[in-house]
N, C-alpha and C. Protein backbone atom coordinates (compact mmCIF):
# COMPACT_ATOMS: atom_id res chain seq x y z
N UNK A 1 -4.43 0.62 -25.17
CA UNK A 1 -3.09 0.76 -25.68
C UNK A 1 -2.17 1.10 -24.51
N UNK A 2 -1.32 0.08 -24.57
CA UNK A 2 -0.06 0.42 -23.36
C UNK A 2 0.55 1.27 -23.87
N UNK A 3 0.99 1.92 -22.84
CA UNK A 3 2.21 3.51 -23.11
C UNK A 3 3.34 4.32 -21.75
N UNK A 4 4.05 3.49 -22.39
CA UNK A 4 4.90 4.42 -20.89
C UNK A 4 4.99 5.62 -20.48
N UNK A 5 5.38 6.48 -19.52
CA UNK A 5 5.40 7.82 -19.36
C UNK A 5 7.29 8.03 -18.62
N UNK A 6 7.73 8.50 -18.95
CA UNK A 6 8.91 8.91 -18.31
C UNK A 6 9.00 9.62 -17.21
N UNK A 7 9.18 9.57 -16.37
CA UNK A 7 9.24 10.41 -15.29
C UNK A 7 9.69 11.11 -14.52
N UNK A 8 11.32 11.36 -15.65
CA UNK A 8 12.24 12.37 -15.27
C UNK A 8 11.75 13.85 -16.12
N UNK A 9 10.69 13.36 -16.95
CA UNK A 9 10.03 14.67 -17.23
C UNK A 9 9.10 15.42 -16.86
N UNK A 10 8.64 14.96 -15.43
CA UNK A 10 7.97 15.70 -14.55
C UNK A 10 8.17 16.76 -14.46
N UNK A 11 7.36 17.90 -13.78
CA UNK A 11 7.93 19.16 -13.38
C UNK A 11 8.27 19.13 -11.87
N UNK A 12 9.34 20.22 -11.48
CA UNK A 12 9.48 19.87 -9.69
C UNK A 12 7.83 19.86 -9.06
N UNK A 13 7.17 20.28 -9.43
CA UNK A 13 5.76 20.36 -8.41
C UNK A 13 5.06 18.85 -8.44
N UNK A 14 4.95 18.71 -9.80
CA UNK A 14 4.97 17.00 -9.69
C UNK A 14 5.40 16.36 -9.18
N UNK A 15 6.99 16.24 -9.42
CA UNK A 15 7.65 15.21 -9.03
C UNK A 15 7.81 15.33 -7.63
N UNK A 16 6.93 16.65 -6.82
CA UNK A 16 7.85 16.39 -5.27
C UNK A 16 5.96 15.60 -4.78
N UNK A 17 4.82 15.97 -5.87
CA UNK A 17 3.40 15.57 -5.46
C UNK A 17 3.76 13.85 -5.30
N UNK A 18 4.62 13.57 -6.28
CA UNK A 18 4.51 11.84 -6.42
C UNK A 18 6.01 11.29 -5.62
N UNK A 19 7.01 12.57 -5.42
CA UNK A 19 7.43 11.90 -3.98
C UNK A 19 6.93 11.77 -2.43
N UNK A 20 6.17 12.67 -2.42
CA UNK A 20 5.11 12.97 -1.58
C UNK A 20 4.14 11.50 -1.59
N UNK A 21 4.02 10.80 -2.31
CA UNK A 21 2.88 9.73 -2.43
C UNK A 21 3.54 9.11 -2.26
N UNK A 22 4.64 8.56 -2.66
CA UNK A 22 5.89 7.25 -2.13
C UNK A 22 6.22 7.18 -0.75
N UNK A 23 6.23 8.35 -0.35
CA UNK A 23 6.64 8.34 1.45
C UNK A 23 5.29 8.03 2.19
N UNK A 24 4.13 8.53 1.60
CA UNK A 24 3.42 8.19 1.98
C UNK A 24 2.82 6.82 1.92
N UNK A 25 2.69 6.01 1.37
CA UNK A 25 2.83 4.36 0.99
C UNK A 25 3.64 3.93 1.64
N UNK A 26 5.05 4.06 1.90
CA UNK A 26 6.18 3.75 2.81
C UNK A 26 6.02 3.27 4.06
N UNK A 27 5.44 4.58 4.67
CA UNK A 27 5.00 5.02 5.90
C UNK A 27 3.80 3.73 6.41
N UNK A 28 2.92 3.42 5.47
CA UNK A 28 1.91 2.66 5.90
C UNK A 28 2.57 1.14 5.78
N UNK A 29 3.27 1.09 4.82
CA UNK A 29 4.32 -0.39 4.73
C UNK A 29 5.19 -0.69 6.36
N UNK A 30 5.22 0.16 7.08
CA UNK A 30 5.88 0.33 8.54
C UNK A 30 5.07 -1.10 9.48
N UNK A 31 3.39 -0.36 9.39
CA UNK A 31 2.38 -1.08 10.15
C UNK A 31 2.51 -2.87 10.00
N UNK A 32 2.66 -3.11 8.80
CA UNK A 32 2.27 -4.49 8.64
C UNK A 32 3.79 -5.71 9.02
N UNK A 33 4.80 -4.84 9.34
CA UNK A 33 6.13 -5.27 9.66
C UNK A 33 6.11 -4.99 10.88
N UNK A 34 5.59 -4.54 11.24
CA UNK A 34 5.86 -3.81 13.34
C UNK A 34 5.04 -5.37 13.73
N UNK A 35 4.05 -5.17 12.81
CA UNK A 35 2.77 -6.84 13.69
C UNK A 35 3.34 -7.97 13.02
N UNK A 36 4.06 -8.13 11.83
CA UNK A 36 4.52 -9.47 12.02
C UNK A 36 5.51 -9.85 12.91
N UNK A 37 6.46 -9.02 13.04
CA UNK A 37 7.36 -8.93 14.52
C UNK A 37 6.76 -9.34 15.63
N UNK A 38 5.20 -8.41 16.20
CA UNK A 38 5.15 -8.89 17.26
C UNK A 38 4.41 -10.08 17.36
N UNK A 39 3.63 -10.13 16.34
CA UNK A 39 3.13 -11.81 16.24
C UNK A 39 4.75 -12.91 16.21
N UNK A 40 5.61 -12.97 15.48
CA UNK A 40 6.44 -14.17 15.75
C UNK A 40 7.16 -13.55 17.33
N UNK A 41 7.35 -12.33 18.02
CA UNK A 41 7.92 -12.54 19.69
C UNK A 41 6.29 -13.22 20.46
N UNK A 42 5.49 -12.95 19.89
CA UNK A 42 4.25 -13.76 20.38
C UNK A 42 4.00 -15.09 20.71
N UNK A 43 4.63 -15.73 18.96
CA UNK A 43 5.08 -17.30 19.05
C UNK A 43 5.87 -17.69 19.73
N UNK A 44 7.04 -16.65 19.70
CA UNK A 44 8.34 -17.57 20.58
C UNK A 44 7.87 -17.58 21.71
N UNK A 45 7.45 -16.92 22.30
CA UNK A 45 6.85 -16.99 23.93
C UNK A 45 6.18 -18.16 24.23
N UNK A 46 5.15 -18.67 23.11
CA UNK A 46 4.26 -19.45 23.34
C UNK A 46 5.53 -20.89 22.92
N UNK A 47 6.03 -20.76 22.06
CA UNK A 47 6.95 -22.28 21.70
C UNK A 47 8.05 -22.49 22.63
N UNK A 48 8.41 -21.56 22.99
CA UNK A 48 9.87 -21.56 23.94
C UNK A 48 9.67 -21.29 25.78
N UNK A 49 9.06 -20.82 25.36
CA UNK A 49 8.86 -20.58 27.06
C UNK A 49 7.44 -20.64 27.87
N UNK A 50 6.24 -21.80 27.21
CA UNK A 50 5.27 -22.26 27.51
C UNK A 50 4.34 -21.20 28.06
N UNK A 51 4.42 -20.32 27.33
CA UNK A 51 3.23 -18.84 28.08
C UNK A 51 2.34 -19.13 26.73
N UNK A 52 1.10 -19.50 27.43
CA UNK A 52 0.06 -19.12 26.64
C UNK A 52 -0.41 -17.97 25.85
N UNK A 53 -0.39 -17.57 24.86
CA UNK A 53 -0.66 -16.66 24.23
C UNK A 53 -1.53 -16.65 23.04
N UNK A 54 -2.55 -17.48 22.83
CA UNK A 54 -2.90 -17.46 21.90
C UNK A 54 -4.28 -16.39 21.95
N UNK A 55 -4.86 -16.19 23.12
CA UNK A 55 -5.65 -14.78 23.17
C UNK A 55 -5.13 -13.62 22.22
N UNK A 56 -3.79 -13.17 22.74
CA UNK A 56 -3.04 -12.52 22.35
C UNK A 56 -2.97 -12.37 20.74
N UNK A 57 -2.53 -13.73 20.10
CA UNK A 57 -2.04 -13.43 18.82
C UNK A 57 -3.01 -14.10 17.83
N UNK A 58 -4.88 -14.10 18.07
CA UNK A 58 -5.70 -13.90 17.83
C UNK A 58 -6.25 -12.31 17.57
N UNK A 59 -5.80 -11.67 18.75
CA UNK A 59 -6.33 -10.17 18.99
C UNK A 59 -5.42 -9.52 17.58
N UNK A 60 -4.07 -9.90 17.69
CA UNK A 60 -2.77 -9.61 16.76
C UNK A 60 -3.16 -9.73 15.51
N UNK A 61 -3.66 -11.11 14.95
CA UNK A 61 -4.14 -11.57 14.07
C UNK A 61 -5.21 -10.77 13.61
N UNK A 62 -6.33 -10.08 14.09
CA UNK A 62 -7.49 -9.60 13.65
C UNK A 62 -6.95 -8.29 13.41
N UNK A 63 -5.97 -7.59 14.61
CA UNK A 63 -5.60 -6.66 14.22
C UNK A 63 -4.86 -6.40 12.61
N UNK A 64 -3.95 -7.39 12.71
CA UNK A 64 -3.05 -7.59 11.20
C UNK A 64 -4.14 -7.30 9.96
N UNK A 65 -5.05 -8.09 10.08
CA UNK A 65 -6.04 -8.09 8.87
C UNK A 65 -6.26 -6.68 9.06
N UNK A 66 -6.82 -5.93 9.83
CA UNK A 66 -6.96 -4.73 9.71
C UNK A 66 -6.02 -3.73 9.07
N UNK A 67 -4.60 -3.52 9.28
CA UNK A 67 -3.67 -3.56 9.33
C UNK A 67 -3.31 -3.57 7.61
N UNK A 68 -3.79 -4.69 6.92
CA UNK A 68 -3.24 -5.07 5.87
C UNK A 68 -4.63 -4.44 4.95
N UNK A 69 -5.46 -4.62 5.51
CA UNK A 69 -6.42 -3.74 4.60
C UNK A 69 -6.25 -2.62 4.23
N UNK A 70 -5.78 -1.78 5.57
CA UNK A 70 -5.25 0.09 5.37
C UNK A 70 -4.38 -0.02 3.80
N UNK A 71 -3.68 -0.78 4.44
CA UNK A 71 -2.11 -0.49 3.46
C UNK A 71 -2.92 -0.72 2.03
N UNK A 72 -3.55 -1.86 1.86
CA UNK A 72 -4.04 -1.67 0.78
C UNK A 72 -4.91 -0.97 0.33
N UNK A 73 -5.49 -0.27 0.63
CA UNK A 73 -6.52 1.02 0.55
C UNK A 73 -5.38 2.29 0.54
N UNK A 74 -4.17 2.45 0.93
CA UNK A 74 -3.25 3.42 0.93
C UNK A 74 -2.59 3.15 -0.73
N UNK A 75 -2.51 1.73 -1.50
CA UNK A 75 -1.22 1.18 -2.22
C UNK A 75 -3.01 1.97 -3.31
N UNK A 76 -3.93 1.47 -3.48
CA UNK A 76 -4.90 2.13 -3.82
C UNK A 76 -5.24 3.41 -4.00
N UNK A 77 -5.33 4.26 -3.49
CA UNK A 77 -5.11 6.21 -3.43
C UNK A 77 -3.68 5.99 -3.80
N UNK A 78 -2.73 5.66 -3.62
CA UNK A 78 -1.27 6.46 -4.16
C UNK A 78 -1.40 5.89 -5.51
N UNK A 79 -1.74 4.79 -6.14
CA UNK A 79 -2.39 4.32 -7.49
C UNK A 79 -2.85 5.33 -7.94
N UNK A 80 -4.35 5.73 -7.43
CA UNK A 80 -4.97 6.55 -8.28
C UNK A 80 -4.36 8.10 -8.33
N UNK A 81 -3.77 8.86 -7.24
CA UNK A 81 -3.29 10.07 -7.26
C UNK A 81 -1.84 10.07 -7.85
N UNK A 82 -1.11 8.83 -8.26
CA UNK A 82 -0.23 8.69 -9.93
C UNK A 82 -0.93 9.11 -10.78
N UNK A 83 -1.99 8.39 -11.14
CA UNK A 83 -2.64 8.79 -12.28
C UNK A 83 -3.08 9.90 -12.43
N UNK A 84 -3.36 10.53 -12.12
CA UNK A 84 -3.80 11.89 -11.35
C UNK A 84 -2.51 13.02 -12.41
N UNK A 85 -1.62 12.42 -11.26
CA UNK A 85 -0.41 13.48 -11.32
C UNK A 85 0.23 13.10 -13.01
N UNK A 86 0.46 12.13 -13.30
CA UNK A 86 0.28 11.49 -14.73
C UNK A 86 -0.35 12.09 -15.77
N UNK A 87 -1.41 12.17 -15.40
CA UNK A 87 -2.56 12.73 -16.57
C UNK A 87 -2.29 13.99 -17.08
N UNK A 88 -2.24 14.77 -15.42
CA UNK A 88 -1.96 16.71 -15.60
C UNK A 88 -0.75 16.38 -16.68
N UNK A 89 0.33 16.11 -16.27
CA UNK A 89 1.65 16.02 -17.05
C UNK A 89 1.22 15.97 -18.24
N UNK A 90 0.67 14.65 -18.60
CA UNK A 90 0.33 14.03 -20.13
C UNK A 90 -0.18 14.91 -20.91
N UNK A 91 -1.49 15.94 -20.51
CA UNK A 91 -1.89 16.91 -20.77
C UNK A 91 -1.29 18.16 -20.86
N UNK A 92 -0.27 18.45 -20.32
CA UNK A 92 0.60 19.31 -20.25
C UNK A 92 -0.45 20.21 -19.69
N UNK A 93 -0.72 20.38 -18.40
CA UNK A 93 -1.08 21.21 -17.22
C UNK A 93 -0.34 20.50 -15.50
N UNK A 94 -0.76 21.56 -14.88
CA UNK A 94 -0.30 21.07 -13.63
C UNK A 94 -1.80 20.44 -12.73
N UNK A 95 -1.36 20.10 -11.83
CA UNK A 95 -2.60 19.24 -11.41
C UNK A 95 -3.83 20.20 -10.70
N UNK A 96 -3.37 21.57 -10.19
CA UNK A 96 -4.60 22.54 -9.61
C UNK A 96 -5.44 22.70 -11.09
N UNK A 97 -4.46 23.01 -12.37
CA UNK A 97 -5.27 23.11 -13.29
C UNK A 97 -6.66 22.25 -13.93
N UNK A 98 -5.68 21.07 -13.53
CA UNK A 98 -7.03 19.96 -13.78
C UNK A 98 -7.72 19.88 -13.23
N UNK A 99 -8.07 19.99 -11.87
CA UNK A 99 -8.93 20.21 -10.82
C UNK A 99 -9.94 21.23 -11.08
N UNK A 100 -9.12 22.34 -11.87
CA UNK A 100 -10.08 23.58 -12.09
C UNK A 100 -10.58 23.62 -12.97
N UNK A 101 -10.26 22.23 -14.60
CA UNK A 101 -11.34 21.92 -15.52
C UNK A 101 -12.97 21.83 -15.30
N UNK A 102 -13.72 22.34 -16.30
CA UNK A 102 -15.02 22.06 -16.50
C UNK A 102 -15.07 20.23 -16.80
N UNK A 103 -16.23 19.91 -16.50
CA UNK A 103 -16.55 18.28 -16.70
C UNK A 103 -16.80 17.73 -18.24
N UNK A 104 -16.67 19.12 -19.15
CA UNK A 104 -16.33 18.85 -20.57
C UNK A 104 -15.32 18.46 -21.09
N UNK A 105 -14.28 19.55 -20.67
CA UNK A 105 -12.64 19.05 -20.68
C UNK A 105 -12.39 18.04 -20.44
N UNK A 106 -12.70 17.43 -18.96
CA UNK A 106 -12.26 16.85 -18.07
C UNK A 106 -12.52 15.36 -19.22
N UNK A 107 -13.38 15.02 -19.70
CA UNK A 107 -13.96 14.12 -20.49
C UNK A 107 -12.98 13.80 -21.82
N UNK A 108 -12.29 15.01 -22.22
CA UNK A 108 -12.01 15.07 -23.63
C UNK A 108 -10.49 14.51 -23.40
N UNK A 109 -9.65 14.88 -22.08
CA UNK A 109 -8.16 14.75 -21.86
C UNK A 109 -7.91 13.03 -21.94
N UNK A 110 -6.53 12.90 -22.05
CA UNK A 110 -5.96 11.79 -22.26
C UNK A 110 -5.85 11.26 -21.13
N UNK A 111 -6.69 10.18 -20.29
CA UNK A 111 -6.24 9.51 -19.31
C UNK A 111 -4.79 8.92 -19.16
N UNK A 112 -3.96 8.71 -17.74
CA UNK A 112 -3.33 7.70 -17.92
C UNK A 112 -3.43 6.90 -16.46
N UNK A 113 -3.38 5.31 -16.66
CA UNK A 113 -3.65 4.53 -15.98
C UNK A 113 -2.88 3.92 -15.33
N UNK A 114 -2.38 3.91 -13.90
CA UNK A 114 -1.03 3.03 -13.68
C UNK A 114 -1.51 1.42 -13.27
N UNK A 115 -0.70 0.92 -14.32
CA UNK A 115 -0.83 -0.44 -13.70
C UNK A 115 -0.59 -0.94 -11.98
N UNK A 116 -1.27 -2.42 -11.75
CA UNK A 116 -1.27 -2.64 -10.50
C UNK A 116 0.22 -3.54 -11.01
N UNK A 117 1.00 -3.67 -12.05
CA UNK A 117 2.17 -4.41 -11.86
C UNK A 117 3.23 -3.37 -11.57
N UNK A 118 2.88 -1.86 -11.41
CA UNK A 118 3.66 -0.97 -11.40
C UNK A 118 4.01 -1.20 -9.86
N UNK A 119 2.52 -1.64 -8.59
CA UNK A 119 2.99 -1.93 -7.92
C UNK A 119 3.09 -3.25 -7.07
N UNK A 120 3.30 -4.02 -7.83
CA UNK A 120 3.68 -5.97 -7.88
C UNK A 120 4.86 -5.83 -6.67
N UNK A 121 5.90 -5.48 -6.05
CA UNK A 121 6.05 -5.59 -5.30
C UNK A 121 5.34 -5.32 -3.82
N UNK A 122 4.74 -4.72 -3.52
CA UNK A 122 3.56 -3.89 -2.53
C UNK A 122 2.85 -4.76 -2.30
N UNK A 123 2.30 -5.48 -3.19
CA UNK A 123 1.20 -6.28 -3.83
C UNK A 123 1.46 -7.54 -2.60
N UNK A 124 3.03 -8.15 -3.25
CA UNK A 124 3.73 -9.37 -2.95
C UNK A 124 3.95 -9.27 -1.53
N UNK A 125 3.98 -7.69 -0.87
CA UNK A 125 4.43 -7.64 0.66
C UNK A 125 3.28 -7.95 1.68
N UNK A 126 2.13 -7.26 0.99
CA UNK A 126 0.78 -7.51 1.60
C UNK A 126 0.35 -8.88 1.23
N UNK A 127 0.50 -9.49 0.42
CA UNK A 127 0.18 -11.00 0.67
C UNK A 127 0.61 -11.64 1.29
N UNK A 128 2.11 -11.88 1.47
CA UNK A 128 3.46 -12.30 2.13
C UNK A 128 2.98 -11.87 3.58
N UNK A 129 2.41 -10.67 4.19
CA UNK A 129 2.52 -10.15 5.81
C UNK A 129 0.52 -10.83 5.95
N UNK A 130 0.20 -10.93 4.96
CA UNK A 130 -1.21 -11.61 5.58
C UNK A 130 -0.64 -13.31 5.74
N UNK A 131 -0.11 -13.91 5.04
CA UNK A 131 0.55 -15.36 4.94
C UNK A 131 1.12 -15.51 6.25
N UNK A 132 1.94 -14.98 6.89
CA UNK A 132 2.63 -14.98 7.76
C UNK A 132 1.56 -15.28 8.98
N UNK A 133 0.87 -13.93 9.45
CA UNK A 133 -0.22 -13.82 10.58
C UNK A 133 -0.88 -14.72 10.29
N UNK A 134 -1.35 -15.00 9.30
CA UNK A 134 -2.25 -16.32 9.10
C UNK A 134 -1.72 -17.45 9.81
N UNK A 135 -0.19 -17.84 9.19
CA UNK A 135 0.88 -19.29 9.94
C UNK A 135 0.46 -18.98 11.32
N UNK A 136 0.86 -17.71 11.65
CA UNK A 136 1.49 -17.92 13.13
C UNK A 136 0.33 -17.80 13.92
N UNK A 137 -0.94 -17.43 13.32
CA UNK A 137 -2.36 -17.38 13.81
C UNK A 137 -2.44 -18.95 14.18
N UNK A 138 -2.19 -19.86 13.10
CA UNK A 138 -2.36 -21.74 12.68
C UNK A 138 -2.08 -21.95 13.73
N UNK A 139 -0.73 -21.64 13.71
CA UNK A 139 0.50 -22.63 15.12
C UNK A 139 -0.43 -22.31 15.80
N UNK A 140 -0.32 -21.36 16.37
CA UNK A 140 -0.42 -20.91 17.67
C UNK A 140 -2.06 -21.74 18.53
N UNK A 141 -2.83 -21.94 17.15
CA UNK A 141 -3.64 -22.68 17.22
C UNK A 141 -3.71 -24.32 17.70
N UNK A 142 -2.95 -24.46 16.41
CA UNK A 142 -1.97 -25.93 16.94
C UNK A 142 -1.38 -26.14 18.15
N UNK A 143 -0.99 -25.54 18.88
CA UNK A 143 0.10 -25.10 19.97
C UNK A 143 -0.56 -25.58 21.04
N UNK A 144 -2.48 -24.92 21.03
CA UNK A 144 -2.78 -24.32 22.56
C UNK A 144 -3.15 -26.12 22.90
């Protein structure tokens, strides 16, 4: 059963735990935009001004994948520590409390689950920044 949660009814300790998780997601969204940058000044070098580089934006390229995995392993934990912070709420406790449930409780409380369309944009950026390194991985291929 789908069910929304509002989230101006957080408490401040919540709401600064799950602003706390947004900056943190943010922060890792940085990485995968710094390397598509330097992968396309990579290309232009190689299209415009005949410097070989495709060592380079191979190394770039493997790095990126790396790169794009974090973020998604980050878009992943800030997923699950919503739910987390979600649940305490839903339950009407704070989240040390839940932590400090027995594995009886813990069983009996109302989960809540955040969808992955909650984060469909994130989603769309990490596909979009692997698409990219991939192209400019191609060319550059094409190129040498």
């Amino acid at each position: 059963m789908s069910m929304k949660l509002n989230t101006k009814d957080l408490s401040k300790e919540d709401s600064n735990i799950i602003t706390n998780i947004e900056k943190e997601k943010h922060r890792a969204f940085l990485l995968p935009i710094l390397t598509m940058g330097l992968m396309l000044i990579e290309i232009l070098l190689d299209l415009f001004m005949n410097i070989n580089t495709f060592i380079i934006v191979m190394i770039t390229f493997v790095f990126s994948l790396v790169i794009n995995t974090y973020v998604l392993y980050k878009l992943t934990k800030a997923k699950e520590l919503t739910s987390i912070v979600l649940t305490a709420h839903r339950n009407n406790l704070n989240v040390k409390k839940l932590f400090d449930l027995n594995e009886d409780k813990v069983k009996k409380l109302q989960w809540v689950k955040v969808s992955w369309k909650t984060y469909l944009l994130e989603y769309f950026m990490i596909v979009s920044s692997a698409y990219v390194c991939v192209s400019i991985a191609f060319i550059s291929f094409i190129n040498q």
